[in-house]
N, C-alpha and C. Protein backbone atom coordinates (compact mmCIF):
# COMPACT_ATOMS: atom_id res chain seq x y z
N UNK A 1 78.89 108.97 116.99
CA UNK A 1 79.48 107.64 116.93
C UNK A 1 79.54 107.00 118.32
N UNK A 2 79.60 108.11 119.27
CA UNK A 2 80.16 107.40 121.14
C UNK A 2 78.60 106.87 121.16
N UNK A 3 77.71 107.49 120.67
CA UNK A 3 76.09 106.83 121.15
C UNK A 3 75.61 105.90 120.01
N UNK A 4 76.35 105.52 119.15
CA UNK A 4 76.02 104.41 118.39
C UNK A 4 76.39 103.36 119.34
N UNK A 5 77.73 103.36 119.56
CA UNK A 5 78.30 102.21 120.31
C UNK A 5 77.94 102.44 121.48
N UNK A 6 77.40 103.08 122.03
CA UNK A 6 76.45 103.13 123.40
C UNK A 6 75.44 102.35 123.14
N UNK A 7 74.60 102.52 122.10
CA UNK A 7 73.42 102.24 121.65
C UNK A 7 73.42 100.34 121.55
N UNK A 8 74.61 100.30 120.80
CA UNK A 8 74.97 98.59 120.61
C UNK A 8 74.87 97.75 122.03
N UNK A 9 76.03 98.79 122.81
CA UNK A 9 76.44 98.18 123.81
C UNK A 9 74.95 97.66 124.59
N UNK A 10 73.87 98.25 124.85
CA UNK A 10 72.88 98.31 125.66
C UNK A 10 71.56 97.51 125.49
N UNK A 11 71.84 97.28 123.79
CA UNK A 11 70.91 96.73 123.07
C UNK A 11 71.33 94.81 123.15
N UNK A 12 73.00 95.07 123.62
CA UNK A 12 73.67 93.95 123.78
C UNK A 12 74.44 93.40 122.79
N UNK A 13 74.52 94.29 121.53
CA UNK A 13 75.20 93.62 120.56
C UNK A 13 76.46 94.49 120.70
N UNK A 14 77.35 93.64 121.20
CA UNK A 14 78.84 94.16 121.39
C UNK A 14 79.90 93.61 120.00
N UNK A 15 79.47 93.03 119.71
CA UNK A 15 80.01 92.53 117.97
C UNK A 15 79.61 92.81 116.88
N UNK A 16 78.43 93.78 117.17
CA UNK A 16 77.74 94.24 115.38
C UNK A 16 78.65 94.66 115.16
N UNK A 17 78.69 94.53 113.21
CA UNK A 17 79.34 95.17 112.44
C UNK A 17 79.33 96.94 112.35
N UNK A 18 78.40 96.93 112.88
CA UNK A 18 78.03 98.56 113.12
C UNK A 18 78.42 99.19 114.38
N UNK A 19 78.92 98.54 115.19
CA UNK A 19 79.67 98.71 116.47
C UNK A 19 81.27 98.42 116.47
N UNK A 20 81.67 97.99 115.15
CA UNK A 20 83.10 97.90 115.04
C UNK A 20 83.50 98.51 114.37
N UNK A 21 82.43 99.18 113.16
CA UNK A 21 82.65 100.55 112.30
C UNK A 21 82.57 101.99 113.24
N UNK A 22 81.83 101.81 114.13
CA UNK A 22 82.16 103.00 114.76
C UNK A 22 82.90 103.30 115.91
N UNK A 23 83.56 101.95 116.17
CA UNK A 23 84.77 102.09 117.10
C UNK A 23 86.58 102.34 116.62
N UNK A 24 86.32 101.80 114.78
CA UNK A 24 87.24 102.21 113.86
C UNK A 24 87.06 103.51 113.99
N UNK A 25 86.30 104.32 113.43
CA UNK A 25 85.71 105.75 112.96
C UNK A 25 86.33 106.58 113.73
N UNK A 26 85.56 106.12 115.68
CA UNK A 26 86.08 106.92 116.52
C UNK A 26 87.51 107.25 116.40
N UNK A 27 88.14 105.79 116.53
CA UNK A 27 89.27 106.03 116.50
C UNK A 27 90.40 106.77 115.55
N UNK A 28 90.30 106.34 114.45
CA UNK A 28 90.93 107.80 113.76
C UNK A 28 90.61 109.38 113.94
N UNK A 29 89.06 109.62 114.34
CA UNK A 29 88.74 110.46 114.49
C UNK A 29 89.86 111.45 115.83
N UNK A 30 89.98 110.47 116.81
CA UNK A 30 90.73 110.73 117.75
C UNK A 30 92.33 111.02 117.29
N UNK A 31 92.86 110.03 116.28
CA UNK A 31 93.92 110.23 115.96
C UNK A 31 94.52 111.50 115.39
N UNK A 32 93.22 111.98 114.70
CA UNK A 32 93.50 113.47 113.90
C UNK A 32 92.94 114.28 114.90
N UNK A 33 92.80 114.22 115.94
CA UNK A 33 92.46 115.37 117.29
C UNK A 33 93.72 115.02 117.82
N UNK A 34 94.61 114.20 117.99
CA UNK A 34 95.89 114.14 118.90
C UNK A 34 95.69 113.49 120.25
N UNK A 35 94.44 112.51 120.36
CA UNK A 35 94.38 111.56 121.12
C UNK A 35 94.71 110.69 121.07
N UNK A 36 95.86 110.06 120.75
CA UNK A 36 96.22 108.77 120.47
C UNK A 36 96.06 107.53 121.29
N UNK A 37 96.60 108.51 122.56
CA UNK A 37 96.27 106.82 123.70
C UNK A 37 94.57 106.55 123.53
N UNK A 38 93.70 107.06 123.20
CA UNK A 38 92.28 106.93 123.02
C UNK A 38 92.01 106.23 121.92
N UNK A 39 92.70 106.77 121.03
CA UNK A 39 92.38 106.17 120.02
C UNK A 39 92.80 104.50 119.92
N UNK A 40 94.06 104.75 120.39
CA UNK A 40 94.85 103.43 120.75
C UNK A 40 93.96 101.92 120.89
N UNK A 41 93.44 102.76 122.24
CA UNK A 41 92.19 101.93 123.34
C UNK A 41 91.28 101.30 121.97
N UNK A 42 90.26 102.13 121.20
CA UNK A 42 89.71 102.22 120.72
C UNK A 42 90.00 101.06 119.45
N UNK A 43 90.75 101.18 119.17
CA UNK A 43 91.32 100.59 118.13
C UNK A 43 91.13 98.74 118.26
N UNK A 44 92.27 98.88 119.03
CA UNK A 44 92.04 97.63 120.12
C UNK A 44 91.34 96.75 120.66
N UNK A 45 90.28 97.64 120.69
CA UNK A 45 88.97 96.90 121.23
C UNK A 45 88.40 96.42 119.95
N UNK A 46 88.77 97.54 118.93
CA UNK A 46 87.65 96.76 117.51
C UNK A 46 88.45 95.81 117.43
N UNK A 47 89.55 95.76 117.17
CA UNK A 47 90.54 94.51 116.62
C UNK A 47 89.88 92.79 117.39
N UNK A 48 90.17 93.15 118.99
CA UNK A 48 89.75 91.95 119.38
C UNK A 48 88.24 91.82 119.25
N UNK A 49 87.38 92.83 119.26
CA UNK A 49 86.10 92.52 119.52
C UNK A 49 85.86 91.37 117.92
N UNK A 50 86.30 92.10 116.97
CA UNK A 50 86.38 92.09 115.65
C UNK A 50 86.92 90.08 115.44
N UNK A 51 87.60 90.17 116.14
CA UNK A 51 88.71 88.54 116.17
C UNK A 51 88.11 87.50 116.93
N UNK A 52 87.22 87.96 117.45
CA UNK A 52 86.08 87.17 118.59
C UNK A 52 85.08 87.00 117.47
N UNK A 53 84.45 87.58 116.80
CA UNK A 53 83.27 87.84 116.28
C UNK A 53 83.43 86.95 115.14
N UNK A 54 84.11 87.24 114.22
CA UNK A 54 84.60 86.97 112.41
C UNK A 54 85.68 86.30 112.54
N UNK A 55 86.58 86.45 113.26
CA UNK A 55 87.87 85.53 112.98
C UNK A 55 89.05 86.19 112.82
N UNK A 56 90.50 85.70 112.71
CA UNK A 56 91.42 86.64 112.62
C UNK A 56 91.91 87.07 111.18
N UNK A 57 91.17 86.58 110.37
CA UNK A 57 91.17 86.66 108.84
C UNK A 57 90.34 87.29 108.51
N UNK A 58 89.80 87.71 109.22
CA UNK A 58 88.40 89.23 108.19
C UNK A 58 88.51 90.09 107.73
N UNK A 59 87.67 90.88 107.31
CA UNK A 59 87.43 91.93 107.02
C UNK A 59 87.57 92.98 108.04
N UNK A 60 86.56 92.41 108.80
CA UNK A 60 86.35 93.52 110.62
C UNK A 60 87.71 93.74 110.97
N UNK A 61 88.44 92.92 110.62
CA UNK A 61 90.06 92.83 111.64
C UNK A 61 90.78 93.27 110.96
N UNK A 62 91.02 93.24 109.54
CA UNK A 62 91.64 94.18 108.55
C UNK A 62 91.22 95.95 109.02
N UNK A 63 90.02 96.14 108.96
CA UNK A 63 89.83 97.52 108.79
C UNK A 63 90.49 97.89 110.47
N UNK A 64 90.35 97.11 111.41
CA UNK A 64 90.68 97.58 112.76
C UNK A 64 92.08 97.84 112.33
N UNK A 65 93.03 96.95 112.12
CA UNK A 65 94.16 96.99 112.21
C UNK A 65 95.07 98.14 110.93
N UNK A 66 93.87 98.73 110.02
CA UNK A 66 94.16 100.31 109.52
C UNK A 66 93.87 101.36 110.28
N UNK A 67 92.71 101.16 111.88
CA UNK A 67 93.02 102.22 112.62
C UNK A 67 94.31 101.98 113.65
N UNK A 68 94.83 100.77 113.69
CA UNK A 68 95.96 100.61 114.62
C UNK A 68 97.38 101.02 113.95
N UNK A 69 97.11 100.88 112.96
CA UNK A 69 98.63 101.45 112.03
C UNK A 69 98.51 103.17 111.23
N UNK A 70 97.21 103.68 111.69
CA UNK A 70 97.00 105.01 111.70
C UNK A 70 97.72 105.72 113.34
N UNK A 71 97.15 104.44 114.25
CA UNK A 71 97.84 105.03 116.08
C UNK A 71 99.34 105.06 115.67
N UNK A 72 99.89 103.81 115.24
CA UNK A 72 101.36 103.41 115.22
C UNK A 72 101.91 104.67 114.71
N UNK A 73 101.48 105.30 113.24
CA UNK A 73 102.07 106.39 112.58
C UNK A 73 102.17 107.45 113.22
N UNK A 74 101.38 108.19 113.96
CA UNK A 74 101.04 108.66 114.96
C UNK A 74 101.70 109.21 115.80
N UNK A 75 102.45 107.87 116.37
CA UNK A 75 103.23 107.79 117.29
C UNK A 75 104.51 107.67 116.94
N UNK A 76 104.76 107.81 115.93
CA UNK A 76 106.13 107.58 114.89
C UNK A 76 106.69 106.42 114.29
N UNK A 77 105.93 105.52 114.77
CA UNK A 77 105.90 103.67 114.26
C UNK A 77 106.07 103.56 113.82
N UNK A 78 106.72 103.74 112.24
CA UNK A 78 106.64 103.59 110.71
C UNK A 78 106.73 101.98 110.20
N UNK A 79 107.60 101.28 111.33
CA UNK A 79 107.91 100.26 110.96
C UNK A 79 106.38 99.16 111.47
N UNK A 80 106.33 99.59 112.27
CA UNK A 80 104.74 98.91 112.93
C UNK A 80 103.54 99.69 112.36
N UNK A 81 103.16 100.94 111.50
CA UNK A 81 102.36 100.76 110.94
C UNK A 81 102.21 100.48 109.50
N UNK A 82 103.87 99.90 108.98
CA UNK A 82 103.68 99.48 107.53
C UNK A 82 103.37 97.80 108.13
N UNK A 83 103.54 97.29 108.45
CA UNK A 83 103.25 96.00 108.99
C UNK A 83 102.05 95.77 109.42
N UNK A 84 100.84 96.60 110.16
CA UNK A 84 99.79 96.54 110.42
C UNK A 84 99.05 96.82 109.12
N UNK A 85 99.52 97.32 108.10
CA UNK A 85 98.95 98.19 106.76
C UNK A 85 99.14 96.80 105.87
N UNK A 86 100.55 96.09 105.90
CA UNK A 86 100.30 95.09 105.33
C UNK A 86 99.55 93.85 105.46
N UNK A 87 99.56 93.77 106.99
CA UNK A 87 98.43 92.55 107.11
C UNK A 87 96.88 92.97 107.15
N UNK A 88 96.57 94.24 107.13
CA UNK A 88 95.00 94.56 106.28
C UNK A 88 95.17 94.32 104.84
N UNK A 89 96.46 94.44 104.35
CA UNK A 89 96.08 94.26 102.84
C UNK A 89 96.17 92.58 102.50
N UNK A 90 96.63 92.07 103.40
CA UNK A 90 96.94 90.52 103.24
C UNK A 90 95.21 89.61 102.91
N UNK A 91 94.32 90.40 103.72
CA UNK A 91 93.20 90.00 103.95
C UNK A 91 92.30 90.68 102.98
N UNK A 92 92.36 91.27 102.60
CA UNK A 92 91.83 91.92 102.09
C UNK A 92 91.90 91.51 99.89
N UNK A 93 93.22 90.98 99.91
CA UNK A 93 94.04 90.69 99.11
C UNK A 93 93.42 89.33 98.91
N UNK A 94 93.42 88.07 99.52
CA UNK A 94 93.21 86.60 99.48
C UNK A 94 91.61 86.10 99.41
């Protein structure tokens, strides 16, 4: 997945959809290794890359913001990752 989004990055497409799926991916991936501040990062970056790209109503930004409320849980957030969980379903929903 790190050389997909290597691969994007170089090719210049920093907004493919295939570069924001595997910056989601990473990131849980990290979350269930116990990297969270990584994952965190990770997350983050899809979200905005994702909000630049599609808008703040997407799809891309929904699925980011289920790896950001996977970090939140994580980290014991409960209240910030039912709130990040609900506004992926908001979009997802309409």
């Amino acid at each position: 997945l790190r050389h997909a989004v290597a691969i994007a990055d170089s090719l210049d497409f920093p907004l493919a959809v295939e570069r924001l799926d595997a910056l989601v991916d990473l990131a849980k991936l990290d979350v269930l290794a116990g990297r969270v501040a990584r994952a965190d990062s990770l997350a983050r970056t899809a979200a905005a890359d994702a909000r630049t790209a599609f808008g703040p109503d997407s799809r891309e930004v929904a699925i980011a913001r289920t790896a950001l409320a996977e970090v939140a849980l994580a980290r014991g957030d409960l209240p910030g990752a039912a709130g990040l969980t609900r506004d992926a379903l908001r979009v997802v929903d309409s």
